[in-house]
PDB file of N, CA and C in Angstrom:
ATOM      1  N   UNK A   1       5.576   0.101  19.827  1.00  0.00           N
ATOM      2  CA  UNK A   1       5.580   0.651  18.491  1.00  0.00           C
ATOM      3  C   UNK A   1       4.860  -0.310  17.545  1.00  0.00           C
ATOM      4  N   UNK A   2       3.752   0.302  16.980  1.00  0.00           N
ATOM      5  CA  UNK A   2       3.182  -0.674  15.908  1.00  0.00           C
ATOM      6  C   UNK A   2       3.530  -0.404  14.336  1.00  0.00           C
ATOM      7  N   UNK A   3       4.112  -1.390  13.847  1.00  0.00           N
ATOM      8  CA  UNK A   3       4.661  -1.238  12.309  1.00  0.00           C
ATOM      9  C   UNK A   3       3.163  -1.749  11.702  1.00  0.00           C
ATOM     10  N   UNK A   4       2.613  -1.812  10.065  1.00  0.00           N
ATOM     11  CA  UNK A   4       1.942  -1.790   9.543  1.00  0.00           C
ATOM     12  C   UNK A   4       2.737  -2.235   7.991  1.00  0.00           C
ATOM     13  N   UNK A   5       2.396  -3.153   7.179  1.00  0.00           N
ATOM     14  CA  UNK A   5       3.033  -3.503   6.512  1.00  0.00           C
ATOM     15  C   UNK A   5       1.877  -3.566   5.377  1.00  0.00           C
ATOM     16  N   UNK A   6       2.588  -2.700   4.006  1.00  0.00           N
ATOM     17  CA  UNK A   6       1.789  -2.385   3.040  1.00  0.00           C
ATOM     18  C   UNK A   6       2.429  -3.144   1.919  1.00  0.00           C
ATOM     19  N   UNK A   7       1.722  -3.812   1.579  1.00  0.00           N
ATOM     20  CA  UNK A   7       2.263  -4.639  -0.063  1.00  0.00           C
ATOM     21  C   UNK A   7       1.229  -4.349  -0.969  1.00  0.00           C
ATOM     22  N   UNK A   8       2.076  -3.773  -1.756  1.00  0.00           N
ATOM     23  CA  UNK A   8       1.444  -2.831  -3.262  1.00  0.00           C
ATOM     24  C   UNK A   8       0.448  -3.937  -3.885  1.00  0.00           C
ATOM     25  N   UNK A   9      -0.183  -5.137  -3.566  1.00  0.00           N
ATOM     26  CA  UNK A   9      -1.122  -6.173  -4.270  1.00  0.00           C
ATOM     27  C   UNK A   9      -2.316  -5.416  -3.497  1.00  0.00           C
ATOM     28  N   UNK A  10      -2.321  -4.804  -1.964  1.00  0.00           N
ATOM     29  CA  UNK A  10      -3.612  -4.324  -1.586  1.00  0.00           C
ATOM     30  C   UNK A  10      -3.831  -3.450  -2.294  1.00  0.00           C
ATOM     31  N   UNK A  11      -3.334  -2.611  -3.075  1.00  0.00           N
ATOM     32  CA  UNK A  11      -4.106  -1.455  -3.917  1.00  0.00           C
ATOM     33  C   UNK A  11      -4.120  -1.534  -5.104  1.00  0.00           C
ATOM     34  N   UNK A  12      -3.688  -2.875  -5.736  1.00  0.00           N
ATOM     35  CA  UNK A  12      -3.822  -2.836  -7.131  1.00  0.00           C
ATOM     36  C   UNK A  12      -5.179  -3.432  -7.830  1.00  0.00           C
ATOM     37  N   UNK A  13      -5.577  -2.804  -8.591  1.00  0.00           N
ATOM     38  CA  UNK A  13      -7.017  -2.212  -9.168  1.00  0.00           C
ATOM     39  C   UNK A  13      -7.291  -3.731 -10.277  1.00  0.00           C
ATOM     40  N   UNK A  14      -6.189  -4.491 -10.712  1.00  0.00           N
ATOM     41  CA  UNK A  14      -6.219  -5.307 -11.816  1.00  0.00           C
ATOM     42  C   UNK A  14      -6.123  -6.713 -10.558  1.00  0.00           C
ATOM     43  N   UNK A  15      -6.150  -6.643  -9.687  1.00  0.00           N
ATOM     44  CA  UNK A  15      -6.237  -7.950  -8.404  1.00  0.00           C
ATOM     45  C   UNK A  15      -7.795  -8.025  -8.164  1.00  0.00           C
ATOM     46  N   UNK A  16      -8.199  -9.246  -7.507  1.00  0.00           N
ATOM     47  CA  UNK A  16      -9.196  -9.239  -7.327  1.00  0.00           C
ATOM     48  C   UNK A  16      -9.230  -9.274  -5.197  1.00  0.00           C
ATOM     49  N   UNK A  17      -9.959  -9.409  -4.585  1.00  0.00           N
ATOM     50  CA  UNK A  17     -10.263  -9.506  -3.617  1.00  0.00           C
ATOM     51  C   UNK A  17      -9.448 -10.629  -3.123  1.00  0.00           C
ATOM     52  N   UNK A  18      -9.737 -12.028  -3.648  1.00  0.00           N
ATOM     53  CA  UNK A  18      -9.200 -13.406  -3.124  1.00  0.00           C
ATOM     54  C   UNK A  18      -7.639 -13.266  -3.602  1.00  0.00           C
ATOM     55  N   UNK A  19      -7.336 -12.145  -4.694  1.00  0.00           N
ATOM     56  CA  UNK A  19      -5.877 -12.257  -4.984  1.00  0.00           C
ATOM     57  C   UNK A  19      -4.918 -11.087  -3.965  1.00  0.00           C
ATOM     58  N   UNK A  20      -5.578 -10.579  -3.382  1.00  0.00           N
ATOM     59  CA  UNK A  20      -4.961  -9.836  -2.246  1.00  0.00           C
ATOM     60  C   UNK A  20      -5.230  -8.786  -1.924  1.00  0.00           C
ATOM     61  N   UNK A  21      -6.010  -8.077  -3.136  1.00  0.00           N
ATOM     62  CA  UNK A  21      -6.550  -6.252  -2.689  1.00  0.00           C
ATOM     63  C   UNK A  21      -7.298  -6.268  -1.644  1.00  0.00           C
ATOM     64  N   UNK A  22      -6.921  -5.539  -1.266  1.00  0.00           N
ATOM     65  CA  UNK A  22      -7.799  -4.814   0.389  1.00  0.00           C
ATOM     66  C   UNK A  22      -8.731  -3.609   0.265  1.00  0.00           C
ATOM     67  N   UNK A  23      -8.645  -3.377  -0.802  1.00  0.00           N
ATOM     68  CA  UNK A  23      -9.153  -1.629  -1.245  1.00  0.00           C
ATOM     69  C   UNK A  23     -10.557  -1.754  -1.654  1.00  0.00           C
ATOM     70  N   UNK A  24     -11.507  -1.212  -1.932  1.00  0.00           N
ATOM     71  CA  UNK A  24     -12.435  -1.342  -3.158  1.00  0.00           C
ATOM     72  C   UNK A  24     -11.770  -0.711  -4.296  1.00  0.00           C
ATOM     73  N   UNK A  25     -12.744  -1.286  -5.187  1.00  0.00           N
ATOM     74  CA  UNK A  25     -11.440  -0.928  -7.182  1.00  0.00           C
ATOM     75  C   UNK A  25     -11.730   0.153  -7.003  1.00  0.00           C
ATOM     76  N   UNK A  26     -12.656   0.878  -6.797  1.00  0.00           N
ATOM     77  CA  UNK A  26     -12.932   2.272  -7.310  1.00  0.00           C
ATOM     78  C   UNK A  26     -11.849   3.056  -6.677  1.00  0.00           C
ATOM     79  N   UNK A  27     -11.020   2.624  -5.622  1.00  0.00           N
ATOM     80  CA  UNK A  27      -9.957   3.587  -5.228  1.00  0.00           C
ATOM     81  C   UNK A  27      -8.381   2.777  -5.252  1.00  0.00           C
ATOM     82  N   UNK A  28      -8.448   1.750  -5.005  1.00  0.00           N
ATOM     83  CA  UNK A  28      -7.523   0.974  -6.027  1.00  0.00           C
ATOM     84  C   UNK A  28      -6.585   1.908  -7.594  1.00  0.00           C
ATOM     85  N   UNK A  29      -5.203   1.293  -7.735  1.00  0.00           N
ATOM     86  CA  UNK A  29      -4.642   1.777  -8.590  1.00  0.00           C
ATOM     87  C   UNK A  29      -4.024   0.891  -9.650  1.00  0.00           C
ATOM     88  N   UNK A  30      -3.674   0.694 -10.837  1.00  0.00           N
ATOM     89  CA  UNK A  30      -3.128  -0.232 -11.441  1.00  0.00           C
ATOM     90  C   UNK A  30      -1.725  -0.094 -11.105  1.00  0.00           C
ATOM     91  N   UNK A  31      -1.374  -0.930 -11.230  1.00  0.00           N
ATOM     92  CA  UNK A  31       0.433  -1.263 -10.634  1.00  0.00           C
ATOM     93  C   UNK A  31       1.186  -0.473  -9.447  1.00  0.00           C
ATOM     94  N   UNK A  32       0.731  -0.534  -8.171  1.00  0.00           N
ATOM     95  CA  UNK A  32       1.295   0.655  -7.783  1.00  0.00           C
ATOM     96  C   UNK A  32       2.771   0.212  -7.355  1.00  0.00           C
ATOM     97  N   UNK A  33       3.543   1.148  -6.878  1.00  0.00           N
ATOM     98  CA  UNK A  33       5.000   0.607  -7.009  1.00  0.00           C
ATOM     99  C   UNK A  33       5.381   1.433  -5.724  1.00  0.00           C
ATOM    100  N   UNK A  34       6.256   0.249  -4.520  1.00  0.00           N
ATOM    101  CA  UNK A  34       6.351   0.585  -3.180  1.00  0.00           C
ATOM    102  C   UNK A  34       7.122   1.893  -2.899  1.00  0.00           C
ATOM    103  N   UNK A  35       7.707   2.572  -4.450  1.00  0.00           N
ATOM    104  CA  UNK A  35       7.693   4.110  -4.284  1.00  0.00           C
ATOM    105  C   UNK A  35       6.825   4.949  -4.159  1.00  0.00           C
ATOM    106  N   UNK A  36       5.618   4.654  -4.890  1.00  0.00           N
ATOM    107  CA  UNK A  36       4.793   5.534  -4.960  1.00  0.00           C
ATOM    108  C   UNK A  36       4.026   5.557  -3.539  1.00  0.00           C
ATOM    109  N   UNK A  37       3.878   4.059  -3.095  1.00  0.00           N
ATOM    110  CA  UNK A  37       3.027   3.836  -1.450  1.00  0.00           C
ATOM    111  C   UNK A  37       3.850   4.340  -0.714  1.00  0.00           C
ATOM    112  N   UNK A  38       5.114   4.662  -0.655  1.00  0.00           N
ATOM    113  CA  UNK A  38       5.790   5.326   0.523  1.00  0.00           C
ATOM    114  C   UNK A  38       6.030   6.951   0.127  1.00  0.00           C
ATOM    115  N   UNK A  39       6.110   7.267  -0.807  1.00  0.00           N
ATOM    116  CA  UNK A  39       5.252   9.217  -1.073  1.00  0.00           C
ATOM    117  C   UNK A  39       4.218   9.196  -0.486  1.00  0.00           C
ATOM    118  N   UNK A  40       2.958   8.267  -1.050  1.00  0.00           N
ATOM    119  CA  UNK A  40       1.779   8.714  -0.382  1.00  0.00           C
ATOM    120  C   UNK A  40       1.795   8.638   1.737  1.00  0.00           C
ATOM    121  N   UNK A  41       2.141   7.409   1.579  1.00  0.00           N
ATOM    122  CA  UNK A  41       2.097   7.225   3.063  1.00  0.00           C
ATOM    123  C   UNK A  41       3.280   8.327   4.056  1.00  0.00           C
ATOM    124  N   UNK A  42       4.155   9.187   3.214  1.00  0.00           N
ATOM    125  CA  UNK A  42       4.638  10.444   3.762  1.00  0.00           C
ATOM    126  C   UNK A  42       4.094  11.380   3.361  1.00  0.00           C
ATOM    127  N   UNK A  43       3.606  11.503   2.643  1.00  0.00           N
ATOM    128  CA  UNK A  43       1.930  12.306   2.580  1.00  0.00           C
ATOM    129  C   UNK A  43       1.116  12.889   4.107  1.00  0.00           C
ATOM    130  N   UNK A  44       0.586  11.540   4.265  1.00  0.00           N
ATOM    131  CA  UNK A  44      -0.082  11.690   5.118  1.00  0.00           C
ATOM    132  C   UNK A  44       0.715  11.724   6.680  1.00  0.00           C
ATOM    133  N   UNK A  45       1.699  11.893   6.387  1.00  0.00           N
ATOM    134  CA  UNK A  45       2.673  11.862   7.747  1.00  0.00           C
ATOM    135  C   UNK A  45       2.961  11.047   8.647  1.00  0.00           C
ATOM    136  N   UNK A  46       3.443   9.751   7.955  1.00  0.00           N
ATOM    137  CA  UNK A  46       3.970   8.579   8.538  1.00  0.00           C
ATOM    138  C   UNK A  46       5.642   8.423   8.073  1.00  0.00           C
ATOM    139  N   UNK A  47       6.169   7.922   9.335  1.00  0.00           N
ATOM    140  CA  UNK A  47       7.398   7.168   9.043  1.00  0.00           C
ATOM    141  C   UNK A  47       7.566   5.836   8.378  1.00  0.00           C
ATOM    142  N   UNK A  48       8.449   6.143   7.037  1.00  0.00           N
ATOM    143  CA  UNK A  48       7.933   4.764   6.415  1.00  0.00           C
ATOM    144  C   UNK A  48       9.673   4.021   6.115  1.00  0.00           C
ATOM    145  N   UNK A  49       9.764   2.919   5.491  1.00  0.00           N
ATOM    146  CA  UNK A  49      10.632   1.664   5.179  1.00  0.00           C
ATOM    147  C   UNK A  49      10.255   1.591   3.814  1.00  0.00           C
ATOM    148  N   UNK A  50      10.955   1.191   3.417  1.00  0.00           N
ATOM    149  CA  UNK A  50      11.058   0.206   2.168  1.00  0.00           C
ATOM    150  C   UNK A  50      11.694  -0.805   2.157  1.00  0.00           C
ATOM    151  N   UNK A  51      11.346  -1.669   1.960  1.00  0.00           N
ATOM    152  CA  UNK A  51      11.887  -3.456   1.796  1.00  0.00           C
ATOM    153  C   UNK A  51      11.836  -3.744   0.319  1.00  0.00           C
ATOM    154  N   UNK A  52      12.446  -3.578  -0.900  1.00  0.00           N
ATOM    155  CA  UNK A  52      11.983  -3.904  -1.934  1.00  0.00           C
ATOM    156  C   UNK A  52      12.424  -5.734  -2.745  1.00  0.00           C
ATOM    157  N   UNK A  53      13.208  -6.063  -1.588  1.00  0.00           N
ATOM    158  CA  UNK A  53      13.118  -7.645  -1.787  1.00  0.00           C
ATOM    159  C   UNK A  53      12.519  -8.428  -1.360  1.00  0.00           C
ATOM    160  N   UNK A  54      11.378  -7.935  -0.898  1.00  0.00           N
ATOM    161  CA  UNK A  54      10.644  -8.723  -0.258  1.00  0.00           C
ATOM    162  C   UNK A  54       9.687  -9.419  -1.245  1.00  0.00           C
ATOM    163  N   UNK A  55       8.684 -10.500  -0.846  1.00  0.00           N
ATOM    164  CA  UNK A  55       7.379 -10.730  -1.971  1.00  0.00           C
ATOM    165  C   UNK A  55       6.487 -11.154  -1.506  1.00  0.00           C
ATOM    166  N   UNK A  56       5.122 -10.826  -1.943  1.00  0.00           N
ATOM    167  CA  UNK A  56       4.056 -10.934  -1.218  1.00  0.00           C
ATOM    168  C   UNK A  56       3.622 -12.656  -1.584  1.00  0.00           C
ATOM    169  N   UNK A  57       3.287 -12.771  -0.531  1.00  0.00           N
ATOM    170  CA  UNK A  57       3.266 -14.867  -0.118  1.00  0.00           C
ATOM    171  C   UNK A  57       1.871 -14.984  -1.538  1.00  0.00           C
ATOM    172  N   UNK A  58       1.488 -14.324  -1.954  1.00  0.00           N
ATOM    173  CA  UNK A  58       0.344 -14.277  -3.120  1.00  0.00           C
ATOM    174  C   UNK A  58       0.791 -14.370  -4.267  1.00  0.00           C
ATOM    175  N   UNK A  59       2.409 -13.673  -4.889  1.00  0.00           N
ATOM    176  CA  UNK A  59       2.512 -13.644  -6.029  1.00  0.00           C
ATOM    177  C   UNK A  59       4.076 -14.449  -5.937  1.00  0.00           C
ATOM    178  N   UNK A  60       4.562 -14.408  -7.188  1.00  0.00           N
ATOM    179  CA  UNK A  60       5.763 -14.641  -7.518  1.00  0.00           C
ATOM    180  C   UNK A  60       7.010 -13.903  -7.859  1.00  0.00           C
ATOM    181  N   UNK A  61       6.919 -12.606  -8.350  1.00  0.00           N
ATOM    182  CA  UNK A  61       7.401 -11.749  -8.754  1.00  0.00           C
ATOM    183  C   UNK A  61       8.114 -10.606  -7.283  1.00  0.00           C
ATOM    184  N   UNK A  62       9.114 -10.251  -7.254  1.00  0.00           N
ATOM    185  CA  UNK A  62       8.933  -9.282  -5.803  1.00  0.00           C
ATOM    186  C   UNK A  62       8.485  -7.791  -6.092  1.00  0.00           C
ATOM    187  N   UNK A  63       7.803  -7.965  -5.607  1.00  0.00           N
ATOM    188  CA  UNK A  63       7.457  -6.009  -6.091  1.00  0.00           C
ATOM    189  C   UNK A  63       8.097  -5.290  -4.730  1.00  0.00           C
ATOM    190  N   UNK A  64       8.370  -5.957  -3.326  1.00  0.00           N
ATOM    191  CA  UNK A  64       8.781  -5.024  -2.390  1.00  0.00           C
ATOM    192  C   UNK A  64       7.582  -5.093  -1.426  1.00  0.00           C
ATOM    193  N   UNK A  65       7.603  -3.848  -0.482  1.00  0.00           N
ATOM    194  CA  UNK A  65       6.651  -3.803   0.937  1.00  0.00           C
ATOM    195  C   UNK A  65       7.154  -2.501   1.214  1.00  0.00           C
ATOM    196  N   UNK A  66       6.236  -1.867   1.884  1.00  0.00           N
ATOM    197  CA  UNK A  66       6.766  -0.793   2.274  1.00  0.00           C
ATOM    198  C   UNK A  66       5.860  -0.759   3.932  1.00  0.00           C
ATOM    199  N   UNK A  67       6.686  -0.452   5.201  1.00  0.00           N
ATOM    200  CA  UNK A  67       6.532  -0.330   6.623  1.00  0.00           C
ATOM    201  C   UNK A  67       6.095   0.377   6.967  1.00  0.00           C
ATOM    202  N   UNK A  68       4.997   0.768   7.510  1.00  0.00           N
ATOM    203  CA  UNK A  68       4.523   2.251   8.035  1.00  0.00           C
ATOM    204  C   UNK A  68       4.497   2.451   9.781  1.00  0.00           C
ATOM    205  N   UNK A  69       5.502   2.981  10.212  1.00  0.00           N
ATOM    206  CA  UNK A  69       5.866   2.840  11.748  1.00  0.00           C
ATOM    207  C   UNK A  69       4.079   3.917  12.464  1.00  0.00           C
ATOM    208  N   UNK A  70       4.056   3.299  13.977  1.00  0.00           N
ATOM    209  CA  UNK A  70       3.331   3.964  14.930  1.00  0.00           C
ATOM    210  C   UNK A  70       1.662   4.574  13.419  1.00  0.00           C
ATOM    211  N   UNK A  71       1.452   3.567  12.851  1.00  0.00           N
ATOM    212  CA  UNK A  71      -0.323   4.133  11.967  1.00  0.00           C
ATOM    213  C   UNK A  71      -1.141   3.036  12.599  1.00  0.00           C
ATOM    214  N   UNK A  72      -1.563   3.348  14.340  1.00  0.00           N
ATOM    215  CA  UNK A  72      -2.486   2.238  14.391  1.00  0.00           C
ATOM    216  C   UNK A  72      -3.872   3.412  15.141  1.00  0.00           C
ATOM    217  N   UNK A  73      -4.077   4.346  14.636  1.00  0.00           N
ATOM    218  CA  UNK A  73      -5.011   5.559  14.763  1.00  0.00           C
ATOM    219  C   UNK A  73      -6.372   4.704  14.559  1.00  0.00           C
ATOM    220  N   UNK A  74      -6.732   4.563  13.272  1.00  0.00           N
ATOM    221  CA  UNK A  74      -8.056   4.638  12.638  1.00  0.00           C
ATOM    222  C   UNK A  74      -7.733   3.058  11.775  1.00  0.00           C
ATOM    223  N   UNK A  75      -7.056   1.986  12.004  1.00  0.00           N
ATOM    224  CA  UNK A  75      -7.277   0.680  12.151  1.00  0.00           C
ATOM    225  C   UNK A  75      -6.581   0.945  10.084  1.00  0.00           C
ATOM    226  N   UNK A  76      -6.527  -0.288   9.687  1.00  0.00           N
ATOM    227  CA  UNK A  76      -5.213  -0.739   8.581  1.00  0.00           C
ATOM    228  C   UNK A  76      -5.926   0.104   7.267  1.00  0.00           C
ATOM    229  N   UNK A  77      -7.331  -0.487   7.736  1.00  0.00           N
ATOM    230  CA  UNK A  77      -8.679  -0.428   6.418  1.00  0.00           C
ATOM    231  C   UNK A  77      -8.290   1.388   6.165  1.00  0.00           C
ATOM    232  N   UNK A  78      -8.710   1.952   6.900  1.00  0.00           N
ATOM    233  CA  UNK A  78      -8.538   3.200   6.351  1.00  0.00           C
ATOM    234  C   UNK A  78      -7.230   4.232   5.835  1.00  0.00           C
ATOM    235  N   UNK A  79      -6.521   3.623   6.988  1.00  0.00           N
ATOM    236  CA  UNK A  79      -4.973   3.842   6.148  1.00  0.00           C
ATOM    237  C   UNK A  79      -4.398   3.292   5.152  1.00  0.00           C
ATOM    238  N   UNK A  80      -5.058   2.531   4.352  1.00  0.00           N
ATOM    239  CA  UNK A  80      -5.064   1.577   3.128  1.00  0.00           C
ATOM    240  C   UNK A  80      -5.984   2.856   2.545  1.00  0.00           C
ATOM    241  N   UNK A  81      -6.998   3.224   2.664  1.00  0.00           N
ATOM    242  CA  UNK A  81      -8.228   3.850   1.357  1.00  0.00           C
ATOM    243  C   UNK A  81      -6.921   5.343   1.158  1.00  0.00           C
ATOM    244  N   UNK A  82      -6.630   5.861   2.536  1.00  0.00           N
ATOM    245  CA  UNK A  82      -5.784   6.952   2.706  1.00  0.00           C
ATOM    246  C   UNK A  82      -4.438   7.200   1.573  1.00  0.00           C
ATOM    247  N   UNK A  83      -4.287   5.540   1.886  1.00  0.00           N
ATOM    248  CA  UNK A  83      -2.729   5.893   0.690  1.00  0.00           C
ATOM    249  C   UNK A  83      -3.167   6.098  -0.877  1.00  0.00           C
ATOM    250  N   UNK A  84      -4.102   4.579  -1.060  1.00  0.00           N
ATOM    251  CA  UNK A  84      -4.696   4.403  -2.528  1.00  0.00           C
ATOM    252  C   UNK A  84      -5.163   6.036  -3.027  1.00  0.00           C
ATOM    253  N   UNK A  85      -5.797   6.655  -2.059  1.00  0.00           N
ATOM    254  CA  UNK A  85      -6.215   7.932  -2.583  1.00  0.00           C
ATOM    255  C   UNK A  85      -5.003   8.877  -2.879  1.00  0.00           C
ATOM    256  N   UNK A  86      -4.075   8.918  -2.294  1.00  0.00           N
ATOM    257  CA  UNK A  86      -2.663   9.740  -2.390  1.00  0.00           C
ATOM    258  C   UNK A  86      -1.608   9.119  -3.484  1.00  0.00           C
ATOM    259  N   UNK A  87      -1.625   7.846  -3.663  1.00  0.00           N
ATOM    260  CA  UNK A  87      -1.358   7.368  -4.901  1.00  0.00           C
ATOM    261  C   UNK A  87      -1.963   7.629  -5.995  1.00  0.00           C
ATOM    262  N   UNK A  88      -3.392   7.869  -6.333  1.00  0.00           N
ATOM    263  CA  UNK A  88      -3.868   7.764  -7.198  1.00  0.00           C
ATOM    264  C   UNK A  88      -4.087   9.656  -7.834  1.00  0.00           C
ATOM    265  N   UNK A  89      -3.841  10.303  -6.732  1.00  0.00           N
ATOM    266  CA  UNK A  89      -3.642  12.073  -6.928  1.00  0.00           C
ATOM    267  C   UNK A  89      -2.085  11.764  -7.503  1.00  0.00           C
ATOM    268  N   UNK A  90      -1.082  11.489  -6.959  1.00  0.00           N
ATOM    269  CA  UNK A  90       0.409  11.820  -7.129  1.00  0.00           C
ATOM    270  C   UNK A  90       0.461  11.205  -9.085  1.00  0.00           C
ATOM    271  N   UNK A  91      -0.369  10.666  -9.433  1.00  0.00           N
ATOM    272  CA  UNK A  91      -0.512   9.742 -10.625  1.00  0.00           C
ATOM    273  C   UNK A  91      -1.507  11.400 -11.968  1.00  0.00           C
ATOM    274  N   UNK A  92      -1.919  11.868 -10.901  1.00  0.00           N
ATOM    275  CA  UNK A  92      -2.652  12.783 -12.144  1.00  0.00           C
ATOM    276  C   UNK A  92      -1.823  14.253 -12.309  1.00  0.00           C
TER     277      UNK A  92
END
């Protein structure tokens, strides 16, 4: 079973590259919040976790993590553009 571990700094739009986003900005979101990454990522029909005490080794603050069980299809990169895009619809 491969878990996949999403921390809301890869899709945030106000991070830069060296500060942890994984996304390009243009699909990137400002603040996203490990509720909104685990709608999207059941969206697309994954079993997901939430950890919200967790903190990403980058910041200080905990924003959480959210787990995405058995998403090793089409490799992290695209299941990263996949959510940012489903976050950023659930937002309009």
């Amino acid at each position: 079973m491969v878990e996949n571990v999403i921390w809301p700094a890869y899709l945030d739009a106000s991070l830069s590259r060296k500060e942890g986003r994984r996304v390009p900005r243009t699909v990137a979101v400002p603040e996203p919040t490990v509720d909104e990454i685990a709608s999207a990522a059941g969206q697309v029909g994954y079993d997901v976790a939430i950890e919200r005490e967790k903190t990403y080794p980058r910041e200080y603050e905990s924003r959480g993590r959210v787990l995405i069980q058995d998403a090793d299809d089409d490799g992290k990169s695209d299941l990263l553009q996949a959510i940012a895009a489903y976050v950023s619809a659930l937002r309009e």
